[in-house]
C-alpha atoms as a PDB file:
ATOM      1  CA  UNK A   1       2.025 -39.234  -0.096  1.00  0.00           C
ATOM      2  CA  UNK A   2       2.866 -42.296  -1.825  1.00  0.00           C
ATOM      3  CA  UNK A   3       5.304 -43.802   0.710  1.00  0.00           C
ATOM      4  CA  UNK A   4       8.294 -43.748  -1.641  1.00  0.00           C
ATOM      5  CA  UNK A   5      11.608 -41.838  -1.086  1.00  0.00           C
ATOM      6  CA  UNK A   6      10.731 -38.050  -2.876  1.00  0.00           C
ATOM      7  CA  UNK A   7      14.352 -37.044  -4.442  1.00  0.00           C
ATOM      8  CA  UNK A   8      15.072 -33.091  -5.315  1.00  0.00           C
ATOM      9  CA  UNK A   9      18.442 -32.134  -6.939  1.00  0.00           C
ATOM     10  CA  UNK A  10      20.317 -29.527  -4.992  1.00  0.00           C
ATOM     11  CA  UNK A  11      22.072 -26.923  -7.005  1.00  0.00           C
ATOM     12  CA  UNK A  12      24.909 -25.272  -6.870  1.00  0.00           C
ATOM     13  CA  UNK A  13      26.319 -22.490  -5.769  1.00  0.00           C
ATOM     14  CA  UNK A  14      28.245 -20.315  -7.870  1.00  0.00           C
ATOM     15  CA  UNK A  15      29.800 -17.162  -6.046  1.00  0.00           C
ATOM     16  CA  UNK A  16      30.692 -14.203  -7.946  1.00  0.00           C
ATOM     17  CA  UNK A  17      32.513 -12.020  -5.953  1.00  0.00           C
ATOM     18  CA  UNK A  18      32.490  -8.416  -6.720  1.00  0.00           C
ATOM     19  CA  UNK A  19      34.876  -5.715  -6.090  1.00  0.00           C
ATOM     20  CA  UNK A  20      35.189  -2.193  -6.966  1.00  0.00           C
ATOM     21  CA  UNK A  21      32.577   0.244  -8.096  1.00  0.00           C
ATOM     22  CA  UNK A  22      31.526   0.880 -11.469  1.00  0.00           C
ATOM     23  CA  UNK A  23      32.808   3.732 -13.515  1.00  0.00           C
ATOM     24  CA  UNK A  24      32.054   5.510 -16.258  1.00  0.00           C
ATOM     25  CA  UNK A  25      29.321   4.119 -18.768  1.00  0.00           C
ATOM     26  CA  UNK A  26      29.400   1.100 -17.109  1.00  0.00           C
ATOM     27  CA  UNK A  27      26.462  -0.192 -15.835  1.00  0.00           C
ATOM     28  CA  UNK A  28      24.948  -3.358 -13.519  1.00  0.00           C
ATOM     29  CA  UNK A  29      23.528  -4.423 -16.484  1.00  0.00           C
ATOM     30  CA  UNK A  30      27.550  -4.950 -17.965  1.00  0.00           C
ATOM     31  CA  UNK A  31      28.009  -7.144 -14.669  1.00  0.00           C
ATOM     32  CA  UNK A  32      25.956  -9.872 -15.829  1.00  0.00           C
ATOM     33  CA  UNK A  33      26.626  -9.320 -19.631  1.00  0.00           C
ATOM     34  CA  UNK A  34      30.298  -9.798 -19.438  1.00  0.00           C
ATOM     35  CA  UNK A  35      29.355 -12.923 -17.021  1.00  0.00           C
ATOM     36  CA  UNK A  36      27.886 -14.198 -19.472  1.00  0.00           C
ATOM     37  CA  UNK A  37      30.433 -14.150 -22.224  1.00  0.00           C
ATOM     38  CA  UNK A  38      32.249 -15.691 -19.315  1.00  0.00           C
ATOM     39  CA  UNK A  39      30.167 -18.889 -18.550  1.00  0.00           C
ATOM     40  CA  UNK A  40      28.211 -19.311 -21.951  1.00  0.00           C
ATOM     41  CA  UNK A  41      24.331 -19.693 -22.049  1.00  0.00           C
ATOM     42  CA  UNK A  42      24.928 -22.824 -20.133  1.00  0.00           C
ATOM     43  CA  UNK A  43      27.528 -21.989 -17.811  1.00  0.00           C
ATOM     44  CA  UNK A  44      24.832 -21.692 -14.638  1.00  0.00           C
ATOM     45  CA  UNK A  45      22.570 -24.295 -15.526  1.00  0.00           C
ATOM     46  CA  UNK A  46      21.866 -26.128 -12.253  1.00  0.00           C
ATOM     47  CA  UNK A  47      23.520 -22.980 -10.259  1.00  0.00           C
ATOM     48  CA  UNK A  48      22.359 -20.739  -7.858  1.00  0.00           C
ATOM     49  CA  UNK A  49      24.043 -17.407  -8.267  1.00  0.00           C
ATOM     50  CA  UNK A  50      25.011 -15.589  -5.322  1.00  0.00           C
ATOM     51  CA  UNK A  51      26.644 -12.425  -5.637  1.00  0.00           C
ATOM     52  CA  UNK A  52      29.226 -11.017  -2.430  1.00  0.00           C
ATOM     53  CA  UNK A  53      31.989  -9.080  -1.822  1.00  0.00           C
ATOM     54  CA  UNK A  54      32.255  -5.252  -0.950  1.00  0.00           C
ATOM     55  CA  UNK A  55      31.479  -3.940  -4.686  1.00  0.00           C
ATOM     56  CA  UNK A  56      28.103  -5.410  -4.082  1.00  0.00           C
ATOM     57  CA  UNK A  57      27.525  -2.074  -1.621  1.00  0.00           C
ATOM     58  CA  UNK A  58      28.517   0.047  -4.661  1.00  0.00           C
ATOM     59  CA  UNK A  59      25.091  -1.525  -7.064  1.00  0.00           C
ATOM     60  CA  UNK A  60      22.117   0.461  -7.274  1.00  0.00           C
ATOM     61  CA  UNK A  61      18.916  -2.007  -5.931  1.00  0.00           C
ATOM     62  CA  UNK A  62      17.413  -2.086  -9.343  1.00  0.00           C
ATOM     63  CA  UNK A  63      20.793  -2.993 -10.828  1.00  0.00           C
ATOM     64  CA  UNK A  64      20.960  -5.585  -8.647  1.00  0.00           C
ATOM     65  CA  UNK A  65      17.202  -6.839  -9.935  1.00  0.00           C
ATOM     66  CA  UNK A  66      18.364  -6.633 -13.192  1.00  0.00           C
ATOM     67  CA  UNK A  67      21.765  -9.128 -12.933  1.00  0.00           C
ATOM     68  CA  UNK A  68      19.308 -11.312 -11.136  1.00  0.00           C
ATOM     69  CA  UNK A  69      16.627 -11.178 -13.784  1.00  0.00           C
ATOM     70  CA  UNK A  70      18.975 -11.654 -16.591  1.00  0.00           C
ATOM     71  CA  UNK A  71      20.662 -14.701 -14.603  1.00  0.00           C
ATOM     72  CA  UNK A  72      18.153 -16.782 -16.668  1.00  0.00           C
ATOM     73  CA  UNK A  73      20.373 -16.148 -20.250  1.00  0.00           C
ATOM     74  CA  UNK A  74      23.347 -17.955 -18.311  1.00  0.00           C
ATOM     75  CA  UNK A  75      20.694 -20.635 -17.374  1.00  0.00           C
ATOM     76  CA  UNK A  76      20.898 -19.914 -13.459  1.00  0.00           C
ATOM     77  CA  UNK A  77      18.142 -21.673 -11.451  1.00  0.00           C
ATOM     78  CA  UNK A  78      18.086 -18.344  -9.183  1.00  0.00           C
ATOM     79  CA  UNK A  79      20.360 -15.165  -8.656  1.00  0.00           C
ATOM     80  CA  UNK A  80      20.970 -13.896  -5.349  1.00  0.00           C
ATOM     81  CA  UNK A  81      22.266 -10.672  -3.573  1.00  0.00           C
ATOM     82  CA  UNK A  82      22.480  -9.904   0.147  1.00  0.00           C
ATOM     83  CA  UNK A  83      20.330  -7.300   1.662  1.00  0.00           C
ATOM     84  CA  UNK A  84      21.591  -3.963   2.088  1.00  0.00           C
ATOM     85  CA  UNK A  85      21.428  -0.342   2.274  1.00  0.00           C
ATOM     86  CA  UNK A  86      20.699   0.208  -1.404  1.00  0.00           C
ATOM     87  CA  UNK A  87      17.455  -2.494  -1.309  1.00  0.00           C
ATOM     88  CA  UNK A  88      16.522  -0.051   2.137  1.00  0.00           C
ATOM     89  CA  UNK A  89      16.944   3.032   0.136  1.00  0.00           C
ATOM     90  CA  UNK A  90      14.223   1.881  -2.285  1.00  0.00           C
ATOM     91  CA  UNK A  91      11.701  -0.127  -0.221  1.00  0.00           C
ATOM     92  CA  UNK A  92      11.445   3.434   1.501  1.00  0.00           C
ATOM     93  CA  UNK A  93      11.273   5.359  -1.592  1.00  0.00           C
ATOM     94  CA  UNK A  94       8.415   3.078  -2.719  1.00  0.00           C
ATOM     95  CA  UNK A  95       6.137   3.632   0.241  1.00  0.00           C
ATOM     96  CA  UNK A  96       7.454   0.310   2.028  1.00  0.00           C
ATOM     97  CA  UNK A  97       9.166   1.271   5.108  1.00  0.00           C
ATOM     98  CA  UNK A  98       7.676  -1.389   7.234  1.00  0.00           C
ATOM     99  CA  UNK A  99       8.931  -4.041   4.860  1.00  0.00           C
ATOM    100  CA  UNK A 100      12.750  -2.244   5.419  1.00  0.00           C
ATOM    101  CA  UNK A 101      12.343  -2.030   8.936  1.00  0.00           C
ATOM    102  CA  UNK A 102      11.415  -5.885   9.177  1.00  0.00           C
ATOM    103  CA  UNK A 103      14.002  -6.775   6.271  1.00  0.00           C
ATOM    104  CA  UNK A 104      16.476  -4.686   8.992  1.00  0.00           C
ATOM    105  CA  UNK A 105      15.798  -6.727  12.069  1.00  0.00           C
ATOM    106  CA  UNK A 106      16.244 -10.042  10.216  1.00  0.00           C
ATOM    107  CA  UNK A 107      19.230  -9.121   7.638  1.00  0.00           C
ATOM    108  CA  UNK A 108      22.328 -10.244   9.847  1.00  0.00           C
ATOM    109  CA  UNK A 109      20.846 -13.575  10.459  1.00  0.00           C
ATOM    110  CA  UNK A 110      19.015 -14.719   7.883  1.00  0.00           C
ATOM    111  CA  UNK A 111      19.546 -11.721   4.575  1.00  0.00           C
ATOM    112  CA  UNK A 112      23.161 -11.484   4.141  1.00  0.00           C
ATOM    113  CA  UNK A 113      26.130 -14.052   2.930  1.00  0.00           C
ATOM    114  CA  UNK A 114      27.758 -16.236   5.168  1.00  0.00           C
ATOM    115  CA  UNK A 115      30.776 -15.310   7.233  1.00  0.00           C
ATOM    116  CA  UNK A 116      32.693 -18.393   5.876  1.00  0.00           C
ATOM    117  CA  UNK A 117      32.220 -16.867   2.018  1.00  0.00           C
ATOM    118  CA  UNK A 118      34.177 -13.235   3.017  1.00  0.00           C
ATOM    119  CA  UNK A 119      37.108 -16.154   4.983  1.00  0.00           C
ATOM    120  CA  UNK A 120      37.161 -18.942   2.333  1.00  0.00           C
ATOM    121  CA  UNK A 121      34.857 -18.536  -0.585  1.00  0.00           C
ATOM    122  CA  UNK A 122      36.450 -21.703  -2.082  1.00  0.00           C
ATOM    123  CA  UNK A 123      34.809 -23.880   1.231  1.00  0.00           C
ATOM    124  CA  UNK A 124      30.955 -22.155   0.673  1.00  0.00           C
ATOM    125  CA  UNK A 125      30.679 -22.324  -3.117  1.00  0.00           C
ATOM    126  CA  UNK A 126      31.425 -25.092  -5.484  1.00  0.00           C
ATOM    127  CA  UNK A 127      32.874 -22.082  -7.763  1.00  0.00           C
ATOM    128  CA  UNK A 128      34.191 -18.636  -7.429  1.00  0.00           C
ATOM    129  CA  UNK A 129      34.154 -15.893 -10.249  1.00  0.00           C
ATOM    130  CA  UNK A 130      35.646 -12.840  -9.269  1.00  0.00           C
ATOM    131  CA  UNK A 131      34.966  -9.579 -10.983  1.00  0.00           C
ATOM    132  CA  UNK A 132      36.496  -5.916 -10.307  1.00  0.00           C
ATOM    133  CA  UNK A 133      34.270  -3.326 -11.190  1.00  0.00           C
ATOM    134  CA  UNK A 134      36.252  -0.218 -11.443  1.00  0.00           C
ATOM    135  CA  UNK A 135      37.631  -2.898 -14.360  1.00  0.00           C
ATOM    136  CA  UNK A 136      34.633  -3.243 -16.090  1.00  0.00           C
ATOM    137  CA  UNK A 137      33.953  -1.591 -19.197  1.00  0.00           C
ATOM    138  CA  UNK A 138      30.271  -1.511 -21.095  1.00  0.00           C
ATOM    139  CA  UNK A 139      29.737  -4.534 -23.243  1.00  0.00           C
ATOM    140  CA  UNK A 140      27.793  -5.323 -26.261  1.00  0.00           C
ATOM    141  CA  UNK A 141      26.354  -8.593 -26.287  1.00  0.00           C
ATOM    142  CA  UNK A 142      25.434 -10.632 -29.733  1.00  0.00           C
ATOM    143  CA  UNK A 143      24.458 -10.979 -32.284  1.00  0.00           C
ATOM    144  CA  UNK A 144      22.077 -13.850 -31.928  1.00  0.00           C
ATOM    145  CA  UNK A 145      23.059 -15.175 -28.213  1.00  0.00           C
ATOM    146  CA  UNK A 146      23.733 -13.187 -25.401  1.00  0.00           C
ATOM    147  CA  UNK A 147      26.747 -14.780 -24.497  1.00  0.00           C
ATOM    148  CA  UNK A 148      28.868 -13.383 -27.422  1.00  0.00           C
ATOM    149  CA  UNK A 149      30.137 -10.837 -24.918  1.00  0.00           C
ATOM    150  CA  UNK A 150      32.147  -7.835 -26.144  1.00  0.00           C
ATOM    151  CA  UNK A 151      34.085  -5.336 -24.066  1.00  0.00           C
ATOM    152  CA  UNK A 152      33.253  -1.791 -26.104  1.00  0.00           C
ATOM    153  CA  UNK A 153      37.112  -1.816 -26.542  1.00  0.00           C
ATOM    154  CA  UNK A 154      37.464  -4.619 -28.655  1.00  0.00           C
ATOM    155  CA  UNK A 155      34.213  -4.028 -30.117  1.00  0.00           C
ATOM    156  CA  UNK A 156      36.020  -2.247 -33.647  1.00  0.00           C
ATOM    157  CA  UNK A 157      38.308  -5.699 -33.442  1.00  0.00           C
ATOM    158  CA  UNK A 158      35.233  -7.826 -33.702  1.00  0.00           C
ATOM    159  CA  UNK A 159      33.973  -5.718 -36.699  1.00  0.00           C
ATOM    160  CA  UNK A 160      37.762  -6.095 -38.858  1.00  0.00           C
ATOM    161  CA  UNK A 161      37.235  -9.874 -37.867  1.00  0.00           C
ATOM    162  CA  UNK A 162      33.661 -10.243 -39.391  1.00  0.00           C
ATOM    163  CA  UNK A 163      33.884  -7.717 -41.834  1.00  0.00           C
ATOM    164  CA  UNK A 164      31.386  -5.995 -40.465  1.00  0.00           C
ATOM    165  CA  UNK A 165      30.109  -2.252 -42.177  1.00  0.00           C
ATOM    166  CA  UNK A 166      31.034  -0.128 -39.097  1.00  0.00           C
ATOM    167  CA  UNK A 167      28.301   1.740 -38.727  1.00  0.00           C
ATOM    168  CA  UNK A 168      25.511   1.453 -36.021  1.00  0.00           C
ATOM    169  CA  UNK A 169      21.689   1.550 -37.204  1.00  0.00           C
ATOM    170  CA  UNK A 170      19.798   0.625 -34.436  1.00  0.00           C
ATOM    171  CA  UNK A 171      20.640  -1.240 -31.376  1.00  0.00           C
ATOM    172  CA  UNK A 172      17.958  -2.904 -28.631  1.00  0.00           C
ATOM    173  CA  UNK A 173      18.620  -1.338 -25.018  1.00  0.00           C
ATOM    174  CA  UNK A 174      17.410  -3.735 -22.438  1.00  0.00           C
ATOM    175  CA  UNK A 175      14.001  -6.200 -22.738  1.00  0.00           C
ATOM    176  CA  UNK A 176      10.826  -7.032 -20.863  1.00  0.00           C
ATOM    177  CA  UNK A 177      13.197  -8.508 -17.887  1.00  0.00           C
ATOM    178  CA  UNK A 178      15.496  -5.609 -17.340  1.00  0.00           C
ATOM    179  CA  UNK A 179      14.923  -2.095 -18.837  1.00  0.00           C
ATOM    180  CA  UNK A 180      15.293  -0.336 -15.703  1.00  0.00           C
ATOM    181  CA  UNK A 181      14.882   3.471 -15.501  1.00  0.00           C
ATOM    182  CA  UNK A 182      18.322   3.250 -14.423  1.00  0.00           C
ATOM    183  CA  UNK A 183      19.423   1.692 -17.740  1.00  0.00           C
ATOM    184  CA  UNK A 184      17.001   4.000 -19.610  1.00  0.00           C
ATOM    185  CA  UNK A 185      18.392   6.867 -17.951  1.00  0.00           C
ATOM    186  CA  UNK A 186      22.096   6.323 -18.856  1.00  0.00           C
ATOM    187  CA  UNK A 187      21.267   5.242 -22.526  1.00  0.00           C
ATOM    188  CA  UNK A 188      19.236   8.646 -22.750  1.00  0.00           C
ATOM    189  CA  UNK A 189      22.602  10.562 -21.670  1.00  0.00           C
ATOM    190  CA  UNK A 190      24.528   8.996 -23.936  1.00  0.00           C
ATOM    191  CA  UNK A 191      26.131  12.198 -26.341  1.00  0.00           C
ATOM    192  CA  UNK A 192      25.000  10.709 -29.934  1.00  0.00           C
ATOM    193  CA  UNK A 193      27.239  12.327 -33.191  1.00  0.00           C
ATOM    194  CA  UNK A 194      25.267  12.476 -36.056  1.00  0.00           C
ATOM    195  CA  UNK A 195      26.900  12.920 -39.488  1.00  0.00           C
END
């Protein structure tokens, strides 16, 4: 409008590739938790995050929601996941067939990742992360930033470290951005011993 040169900053691409399926108590939510303790709360600043490989199949479509709403505490500019059968599962559940079937006749060309990422992920994005699922293990996060990641393993570790008492009074399951029913549902299964 002003007849001067209009610049916009590209960001870039960071590829996490994902293999596996998660086991266990593990859930989507651990995905970007332990990618977190991974990059720090700064680590995707001026990123796009764009999630491939063939454990992405394996994520449930609100999992997938909630990585990419909690892509924000790693300070992504956007999260991204290609469409598939798990996102067509729940359009149709939720009375949205006709977005599916449209989603479905424009999801090889324009909703899923490149060819060249599956061939040479190191030629599409200007960083590759690779995480195995069937590895993953739940993860507490904090206290006070979400990127103090903690695999529930070395969880008793961190408490000798800190001198910690080790017991557990209350603990904050999910937020506004990603308290799925799926993550409700698996925190409600949990077996709790009481004393």
């Amino acid at each position: 409008m002003a007849a001067i040169p209009w610049e916009l900053k590209a960001p870039r691409i960071l590829g996490v590739r994902l293999d596996g399926k998660l086991g266990g108590w593990t859930s989507p939510k651990d995905v970007i938790l332990h990618l977190a303790g991974q990059l720090t709360v700064r680590g995707g600043t001026g990123h796009i995050i764009e999630y491939f490989g063939p454990g992405v199949d394996s994520l449930s479509c609100t999992g997938m929601a909630t990585i990419c709403n909690m892509g924000a505490e790693v300070g992504a500019t956007t999260s991204t996941f290609p469409y598939g059968d798990s996102m067509r599962r729940y359009l149709q559940a939720t009375q949205r067939a006709d977005i599916a079937k449209a989603a479905d006749q424009v999801a090889a060309d324009y909703l899923a990742a490149d060819a060249a990422c599956h061939e040479d992920p190191s030629r599409h994005y200007d960083r590759v992360i690779e995480i195995d699922l069937s590895k993953l293990e739940p993860h507490l996060n904090g206290p006070f930033t979400p990127d103090l990641a903690t695999p529930i393993s070395k969880f008793k570790q961190l408490i000798e470290k800190h001198g910690w008492r080790d017991e557990v009074r209350t603990g904050l399951i999910g937020s506004c951005t990603n308290s799925s029913y799926e993550d409700i549902a698996i925190h409600a299964a949990m077996p709790i011993g009481v004393d």
